[in-house]
Protein backbone atom coordinates (compact mmCIF):
# COMPACT_ATOMS: atom_id res chain seq x y z
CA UNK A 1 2.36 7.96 -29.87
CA UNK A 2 2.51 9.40 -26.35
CA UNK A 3 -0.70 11.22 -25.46
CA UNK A 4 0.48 14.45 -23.03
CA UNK A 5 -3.05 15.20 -22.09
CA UNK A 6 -3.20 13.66 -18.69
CA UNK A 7 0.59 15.62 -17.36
CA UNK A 8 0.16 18.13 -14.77
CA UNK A 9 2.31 20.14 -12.30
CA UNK A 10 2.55 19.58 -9.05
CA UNK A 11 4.15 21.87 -6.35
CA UNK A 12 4.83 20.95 -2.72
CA UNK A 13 7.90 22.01 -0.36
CA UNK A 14 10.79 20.21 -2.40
CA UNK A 15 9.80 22.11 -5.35
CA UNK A 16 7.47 21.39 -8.68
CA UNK A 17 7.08 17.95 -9.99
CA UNK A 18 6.02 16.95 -13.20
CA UNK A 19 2.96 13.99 -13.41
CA UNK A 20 1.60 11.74 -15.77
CA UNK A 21 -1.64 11.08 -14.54
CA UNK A 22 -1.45 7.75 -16.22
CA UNK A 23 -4.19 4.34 -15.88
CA UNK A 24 -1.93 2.34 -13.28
CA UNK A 25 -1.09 5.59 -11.53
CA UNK A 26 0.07 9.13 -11.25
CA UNK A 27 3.70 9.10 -11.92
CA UNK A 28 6.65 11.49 -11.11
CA UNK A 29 8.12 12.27 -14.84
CA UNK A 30 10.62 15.03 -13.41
CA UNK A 31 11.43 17.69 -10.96
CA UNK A 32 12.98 20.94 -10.75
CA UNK A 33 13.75 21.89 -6.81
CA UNK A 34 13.11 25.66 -5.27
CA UNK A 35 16.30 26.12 -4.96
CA UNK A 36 17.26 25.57 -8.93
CA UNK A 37 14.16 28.09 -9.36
CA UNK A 38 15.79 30.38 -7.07
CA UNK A 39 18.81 29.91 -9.47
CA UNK A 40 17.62 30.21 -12.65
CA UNK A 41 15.28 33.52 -11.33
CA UNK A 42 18.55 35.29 -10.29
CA UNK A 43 20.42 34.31 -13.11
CA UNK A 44 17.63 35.89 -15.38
CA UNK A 45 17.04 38.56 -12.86
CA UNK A 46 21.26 39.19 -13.53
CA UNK A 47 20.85 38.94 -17.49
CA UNK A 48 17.88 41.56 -17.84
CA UNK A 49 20.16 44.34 -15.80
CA UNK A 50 23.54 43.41 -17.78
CA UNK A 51 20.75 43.86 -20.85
CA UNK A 52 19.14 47.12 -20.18
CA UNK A 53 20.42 49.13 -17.17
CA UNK A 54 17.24 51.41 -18.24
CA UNK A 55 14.99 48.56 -17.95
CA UNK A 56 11.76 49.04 -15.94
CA UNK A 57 12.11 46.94 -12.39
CA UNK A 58 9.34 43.92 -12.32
CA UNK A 59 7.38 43.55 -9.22
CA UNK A 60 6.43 39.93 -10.13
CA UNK A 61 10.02 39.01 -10.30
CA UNK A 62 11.01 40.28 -7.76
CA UNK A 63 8.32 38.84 -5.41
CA UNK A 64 8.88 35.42 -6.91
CA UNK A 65 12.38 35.89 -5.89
CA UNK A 66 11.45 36.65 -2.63
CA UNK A 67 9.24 34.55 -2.16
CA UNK A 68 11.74 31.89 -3.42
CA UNK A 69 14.78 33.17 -0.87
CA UNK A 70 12.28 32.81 1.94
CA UNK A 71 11.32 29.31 0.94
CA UNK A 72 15.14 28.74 0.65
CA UNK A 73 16.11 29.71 4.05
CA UNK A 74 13.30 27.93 5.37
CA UNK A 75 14.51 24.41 4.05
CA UNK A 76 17.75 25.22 5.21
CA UNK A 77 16.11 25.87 8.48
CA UNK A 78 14.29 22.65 8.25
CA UNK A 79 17.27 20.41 7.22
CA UNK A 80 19.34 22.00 10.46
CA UNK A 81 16.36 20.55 12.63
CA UNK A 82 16.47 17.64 10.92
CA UNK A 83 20.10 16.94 12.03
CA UNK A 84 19.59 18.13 15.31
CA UNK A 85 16.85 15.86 15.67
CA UNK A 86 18.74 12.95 14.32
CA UNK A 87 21.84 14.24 16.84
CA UNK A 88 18.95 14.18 19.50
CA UNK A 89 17.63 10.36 18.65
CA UNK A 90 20.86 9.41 18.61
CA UNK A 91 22.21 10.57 21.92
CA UNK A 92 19.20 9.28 23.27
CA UNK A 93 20.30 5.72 22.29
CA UNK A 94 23.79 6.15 23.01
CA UNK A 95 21.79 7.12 27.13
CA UNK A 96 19.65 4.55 27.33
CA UNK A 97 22.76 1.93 26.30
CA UNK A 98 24.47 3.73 29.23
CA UNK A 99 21.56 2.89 31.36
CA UNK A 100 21.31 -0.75 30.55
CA UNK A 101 24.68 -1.20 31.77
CA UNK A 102 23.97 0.26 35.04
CA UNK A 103 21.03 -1.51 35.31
CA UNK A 104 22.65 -4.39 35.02
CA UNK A 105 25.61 -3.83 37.22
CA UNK A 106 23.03 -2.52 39.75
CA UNK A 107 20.92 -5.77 39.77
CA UNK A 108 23.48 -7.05 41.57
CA UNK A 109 23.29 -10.85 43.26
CA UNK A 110 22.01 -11.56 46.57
CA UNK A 111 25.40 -12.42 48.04
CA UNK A 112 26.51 -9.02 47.42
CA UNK A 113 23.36 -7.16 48.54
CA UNK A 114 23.49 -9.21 52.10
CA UNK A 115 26.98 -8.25 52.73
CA UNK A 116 25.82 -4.64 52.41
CA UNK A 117 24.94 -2.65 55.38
CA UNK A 118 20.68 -1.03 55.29
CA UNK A 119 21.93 2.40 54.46
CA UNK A 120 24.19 1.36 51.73
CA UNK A 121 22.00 -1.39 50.72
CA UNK A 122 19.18 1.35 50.92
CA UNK A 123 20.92 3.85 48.66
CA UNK A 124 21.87 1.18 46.01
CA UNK A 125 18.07 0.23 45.96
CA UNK A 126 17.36 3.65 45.14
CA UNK A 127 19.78 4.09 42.58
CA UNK A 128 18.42 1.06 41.18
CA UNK A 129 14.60 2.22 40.84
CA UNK A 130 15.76 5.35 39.48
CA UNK A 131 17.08 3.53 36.49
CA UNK A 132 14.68 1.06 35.81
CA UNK A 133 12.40 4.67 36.27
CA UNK A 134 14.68 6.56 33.86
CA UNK A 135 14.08 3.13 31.32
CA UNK A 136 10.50 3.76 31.79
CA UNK A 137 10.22 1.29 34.24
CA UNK A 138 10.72 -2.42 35.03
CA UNK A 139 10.98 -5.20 37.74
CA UNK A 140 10.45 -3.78 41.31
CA UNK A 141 12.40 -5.98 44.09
């Protein structure tokens, strides 16, 4: 026989989360996500005016409902950062790829930097440091 005296509810951002608070370790037995609460609240919410048009409004309800829209958006909010963020990394990788090319073809040989006169040699120097800057450093020639 299961003994149901050590399951709680838990609530964080993703919603509430049923535990079994059990000897080896709390865990997760099931979970039921804001926005299915936000569901099942307007579906009820739907049902008690198709019931009784003369029915007395509920300020808890609607609250909760609220309360629930506003978490809503603010997931959906969160997930769109998310992406940009991921958008972000990536572009960031896809730069500093870019970079190590030009590093290399920068760090050119010796042959090919004495054949150079000082202000192009000069200006390719620069470009170089700015690089190896932009990779957050490096050799210095």
């Amino acid at each position: 026989m299961t003994d149901y005296n050590d399951i709680t509810l838990d609530i964080d951002d993703d919603g509430i989360w049923l535990i079994d608070n059990t000897d080896q370790g709390d865990m997760q037995m099931g979970h039921v996500s804001w926005r299915q609460v936000a569901i099942h609240v307007q579906k009820e919410l739907a049902e008690l005016k198709e019931d009784d048009t003369d029915a007395q409004f509920i300020p808890a309800l609607k609250e909760a409902q609220e309360r629930t829209k506003g978490m809503l958006i603010e997931a959906d909010a969160s997930r769109e950062m998310s992406k940009h963020f991921v958008e972000m990394a990536d572009r960031i990788e896809e730069l500093e790829a870019t970079l190590r090319k030009l590093e290399y073809w920068f760090d050119t040989d010796q042959e090919i930097l004495d054949v150079m006169g000082n202000n192009e040699k000069a200006d390719h120097m620069r470009k170089l440091k700015m690089i190896r800057d932009a990779l957050g450093g490096g050799k210095d020639e």
